[in-house]
C-alpha atoms as a PDB file:
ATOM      1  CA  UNK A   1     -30.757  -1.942  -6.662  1.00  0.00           C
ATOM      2  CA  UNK A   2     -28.296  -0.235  -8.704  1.00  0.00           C
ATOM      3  CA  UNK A   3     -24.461  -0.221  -7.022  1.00  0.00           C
ATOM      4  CA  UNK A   4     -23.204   3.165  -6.048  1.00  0.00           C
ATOM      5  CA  UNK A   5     -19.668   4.014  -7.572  1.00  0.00           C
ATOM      6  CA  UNK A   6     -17.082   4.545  -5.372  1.00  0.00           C
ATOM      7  CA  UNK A   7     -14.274   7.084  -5.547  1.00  0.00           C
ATOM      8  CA  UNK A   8     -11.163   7.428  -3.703  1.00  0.00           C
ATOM      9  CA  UNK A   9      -8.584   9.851  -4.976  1.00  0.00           C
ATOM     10  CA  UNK A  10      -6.179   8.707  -2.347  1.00  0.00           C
ATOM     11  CA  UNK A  11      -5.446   5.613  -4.033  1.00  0.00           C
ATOM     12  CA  UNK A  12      -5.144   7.140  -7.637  1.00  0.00           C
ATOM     13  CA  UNK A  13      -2.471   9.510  -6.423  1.00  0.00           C
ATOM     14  CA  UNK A  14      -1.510   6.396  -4.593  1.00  0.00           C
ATOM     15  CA  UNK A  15      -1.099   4.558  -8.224  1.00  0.00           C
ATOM     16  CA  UNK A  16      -0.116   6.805 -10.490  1.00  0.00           C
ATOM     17  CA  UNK A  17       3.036   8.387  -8.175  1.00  0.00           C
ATOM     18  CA  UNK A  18       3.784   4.811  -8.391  1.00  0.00           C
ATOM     19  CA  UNK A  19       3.666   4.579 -11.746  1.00  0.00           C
ATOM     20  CA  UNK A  20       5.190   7.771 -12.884  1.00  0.00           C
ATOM     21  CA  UNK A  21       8.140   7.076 -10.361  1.00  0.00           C
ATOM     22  CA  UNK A  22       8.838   3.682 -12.400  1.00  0.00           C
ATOM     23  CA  UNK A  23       8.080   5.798 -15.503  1.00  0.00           C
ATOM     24  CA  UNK A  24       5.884   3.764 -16.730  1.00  0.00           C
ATOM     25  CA  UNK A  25       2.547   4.608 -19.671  1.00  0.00           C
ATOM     26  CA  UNK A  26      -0.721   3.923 -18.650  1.00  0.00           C
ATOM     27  CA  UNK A  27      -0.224   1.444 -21.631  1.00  0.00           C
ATOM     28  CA  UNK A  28       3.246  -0.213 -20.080  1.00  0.00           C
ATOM     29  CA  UNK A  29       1.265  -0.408 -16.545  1.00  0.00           C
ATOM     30  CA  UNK A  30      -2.506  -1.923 -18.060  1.00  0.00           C
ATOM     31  CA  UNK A  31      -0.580  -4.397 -20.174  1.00  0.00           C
ATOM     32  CA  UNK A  32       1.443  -5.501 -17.378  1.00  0.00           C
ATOM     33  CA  UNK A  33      -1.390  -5.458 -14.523  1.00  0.00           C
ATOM     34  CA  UNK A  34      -4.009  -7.326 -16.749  1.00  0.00           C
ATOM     35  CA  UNK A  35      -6.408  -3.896 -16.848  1.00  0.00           C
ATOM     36  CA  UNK A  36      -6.637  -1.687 -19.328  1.00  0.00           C
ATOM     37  CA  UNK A  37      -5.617   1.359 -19.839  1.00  0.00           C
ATOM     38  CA  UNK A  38      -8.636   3.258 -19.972  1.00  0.00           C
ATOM     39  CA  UNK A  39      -9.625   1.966 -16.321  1.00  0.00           C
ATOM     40  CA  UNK A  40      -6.571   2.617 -15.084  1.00  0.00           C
ATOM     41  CA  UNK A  41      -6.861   6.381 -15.957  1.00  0.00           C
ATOM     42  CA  UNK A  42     -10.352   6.134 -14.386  1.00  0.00           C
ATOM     43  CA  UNK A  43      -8.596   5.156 -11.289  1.00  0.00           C
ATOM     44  CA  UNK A  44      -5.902   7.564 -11.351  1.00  0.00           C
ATOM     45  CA  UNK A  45      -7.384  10.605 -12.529  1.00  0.00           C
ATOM     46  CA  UNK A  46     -11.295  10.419 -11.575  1.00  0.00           C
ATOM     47  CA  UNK A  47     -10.999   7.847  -7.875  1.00  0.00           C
ATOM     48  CA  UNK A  48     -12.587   5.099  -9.629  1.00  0.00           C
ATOM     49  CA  UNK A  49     -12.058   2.273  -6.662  1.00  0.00           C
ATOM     50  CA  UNK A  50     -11.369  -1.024  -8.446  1.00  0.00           C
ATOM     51  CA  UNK A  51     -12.003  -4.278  -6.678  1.00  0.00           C
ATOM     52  CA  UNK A  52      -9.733  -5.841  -4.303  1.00  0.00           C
ATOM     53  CA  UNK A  53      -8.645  -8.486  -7.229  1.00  0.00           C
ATOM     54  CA  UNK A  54      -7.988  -5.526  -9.616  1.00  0.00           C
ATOM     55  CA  UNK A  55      -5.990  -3.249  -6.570  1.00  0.00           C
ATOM     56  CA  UNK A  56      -3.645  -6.496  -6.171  1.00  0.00           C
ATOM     57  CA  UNK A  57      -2.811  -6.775  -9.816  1.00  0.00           C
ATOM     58  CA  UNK A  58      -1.810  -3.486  -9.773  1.00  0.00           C
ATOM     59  CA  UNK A  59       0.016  -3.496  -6.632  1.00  0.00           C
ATOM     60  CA  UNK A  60       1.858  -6.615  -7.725  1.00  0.00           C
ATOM     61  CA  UNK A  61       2.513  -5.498 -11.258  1.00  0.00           C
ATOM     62  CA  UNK A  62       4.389  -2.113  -9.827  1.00  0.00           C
ATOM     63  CA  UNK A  63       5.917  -4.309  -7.297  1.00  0.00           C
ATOM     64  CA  UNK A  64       4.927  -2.389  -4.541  1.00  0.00           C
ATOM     65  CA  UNK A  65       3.911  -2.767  -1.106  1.00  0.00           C
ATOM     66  CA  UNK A  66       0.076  -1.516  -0.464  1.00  0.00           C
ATOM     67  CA  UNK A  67       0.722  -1.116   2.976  1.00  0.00           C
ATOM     68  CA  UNK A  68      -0.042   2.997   2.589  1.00  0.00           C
ATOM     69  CA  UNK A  69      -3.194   2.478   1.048  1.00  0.00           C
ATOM     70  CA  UNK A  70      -4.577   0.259   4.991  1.00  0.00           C
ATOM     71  CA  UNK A  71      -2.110   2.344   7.048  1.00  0.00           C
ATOM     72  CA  UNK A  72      -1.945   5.719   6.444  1.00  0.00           C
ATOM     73  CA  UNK A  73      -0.531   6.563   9.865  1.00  0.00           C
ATOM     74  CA  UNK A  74       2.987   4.738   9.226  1.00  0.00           C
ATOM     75  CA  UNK A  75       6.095   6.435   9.288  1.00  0.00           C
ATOM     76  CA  UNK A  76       7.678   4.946   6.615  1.00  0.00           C
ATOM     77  CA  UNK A  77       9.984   7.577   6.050  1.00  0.00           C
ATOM     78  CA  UNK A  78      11.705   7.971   9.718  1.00  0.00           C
ATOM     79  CA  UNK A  79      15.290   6.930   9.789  1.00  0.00           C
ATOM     80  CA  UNK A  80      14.262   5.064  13.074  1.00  0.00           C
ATOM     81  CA  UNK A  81      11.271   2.856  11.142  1.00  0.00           C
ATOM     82  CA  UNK A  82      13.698   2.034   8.424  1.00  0.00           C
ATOM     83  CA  UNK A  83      16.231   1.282  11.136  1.00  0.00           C
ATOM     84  CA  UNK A  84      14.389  -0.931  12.689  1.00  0.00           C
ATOM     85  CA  UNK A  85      13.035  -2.858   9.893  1.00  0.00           C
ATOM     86  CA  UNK A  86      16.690  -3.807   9.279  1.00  0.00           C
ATOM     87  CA  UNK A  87      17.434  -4.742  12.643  1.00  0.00           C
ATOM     88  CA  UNK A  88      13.986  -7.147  12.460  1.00  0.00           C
ATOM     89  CA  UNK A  89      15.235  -8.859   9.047  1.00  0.00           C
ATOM     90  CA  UNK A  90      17.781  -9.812  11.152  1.00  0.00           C
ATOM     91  CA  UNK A  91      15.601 -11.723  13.634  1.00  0.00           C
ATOM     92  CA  UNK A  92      14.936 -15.037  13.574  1.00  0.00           C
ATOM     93  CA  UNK A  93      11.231 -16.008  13.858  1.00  0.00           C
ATOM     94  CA  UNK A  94      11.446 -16.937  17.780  1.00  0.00           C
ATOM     95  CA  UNK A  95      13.444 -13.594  17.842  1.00  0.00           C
ATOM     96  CA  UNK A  96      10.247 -11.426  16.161  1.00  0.00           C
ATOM     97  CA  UNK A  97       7.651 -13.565  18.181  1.00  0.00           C
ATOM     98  CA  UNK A  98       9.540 -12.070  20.961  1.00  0.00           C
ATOM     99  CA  UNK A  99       9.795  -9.141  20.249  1.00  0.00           C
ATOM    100  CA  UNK A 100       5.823  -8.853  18.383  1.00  0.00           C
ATOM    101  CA  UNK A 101       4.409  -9.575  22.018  1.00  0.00           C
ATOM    102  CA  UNK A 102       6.807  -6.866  23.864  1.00  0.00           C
ATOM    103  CA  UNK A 103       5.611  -4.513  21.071  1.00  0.00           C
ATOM    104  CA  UNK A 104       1.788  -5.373  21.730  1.00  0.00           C
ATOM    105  CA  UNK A 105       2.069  -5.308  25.582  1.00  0.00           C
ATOM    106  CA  UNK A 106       3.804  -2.023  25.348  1.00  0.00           C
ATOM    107  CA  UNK A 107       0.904  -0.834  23.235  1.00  0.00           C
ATOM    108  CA  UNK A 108      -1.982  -2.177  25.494  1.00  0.00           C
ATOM    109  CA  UNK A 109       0.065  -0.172  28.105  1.00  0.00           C
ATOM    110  CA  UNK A 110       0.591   3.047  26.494  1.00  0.00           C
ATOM    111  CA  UNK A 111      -2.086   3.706  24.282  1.00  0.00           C
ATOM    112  CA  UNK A 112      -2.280   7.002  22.451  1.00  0.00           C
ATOM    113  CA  UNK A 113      -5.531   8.580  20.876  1.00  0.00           C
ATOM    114  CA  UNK A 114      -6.282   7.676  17.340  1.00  0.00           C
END
């Protein structure tokens, strides 16, 4: 049975903000992702989804987190969020397991809708 192709044009904006931001060719970025160029337009411009393998080259190459692309719901850009993520570097890993099981508790308590 012939596979389906899969588009997502999330993850090409997703991609090529990234790569525009760094101002980087579709040359510069293929050449250092391992891809070339020509599939990485597919991906940006026409939602081509690449495999996982490919996604992580990319990801890596832009040094970038793809956290966005699995959790679209995070506020990344609240002053809190970024607040917070400096007060956890600060933690020591006793300190976040602590603080992990509070945060999961509090969650199982106070659920929101999805």
């Amino acid at each position: 049975m012939a596979r389906e192709k899969q588009n997502n044009k999330d993850l090409g904006l997703f991609i090529k903000k990234a790569r525009t931001d760094q101002r980087l060719t579709y040359e510069e970025l293929a050449e250092m992702s391992g891809i070339s160029s020509r599939y990485l337009k597919e991906i940006e411009n026409h939602g081509n989804v690449p495999s996982f393998s490919k996604i992580q080259q990319i990801v890596c190459a832009l040094n970038i987190s793809a956290d966005p692309l699995f959790y679209k719901e995070q506020h990344t850009d609240s002053l809190d969020f970024k607040r917070l993520q400096v007060y956890l570097s600060k933690c020591t890993d006793d300190q976040i397991t602590t603080i992990l099981a509070i945060v999961e508790a509090y969650l199982r308590t106070y659920k929101t809708s999805v």
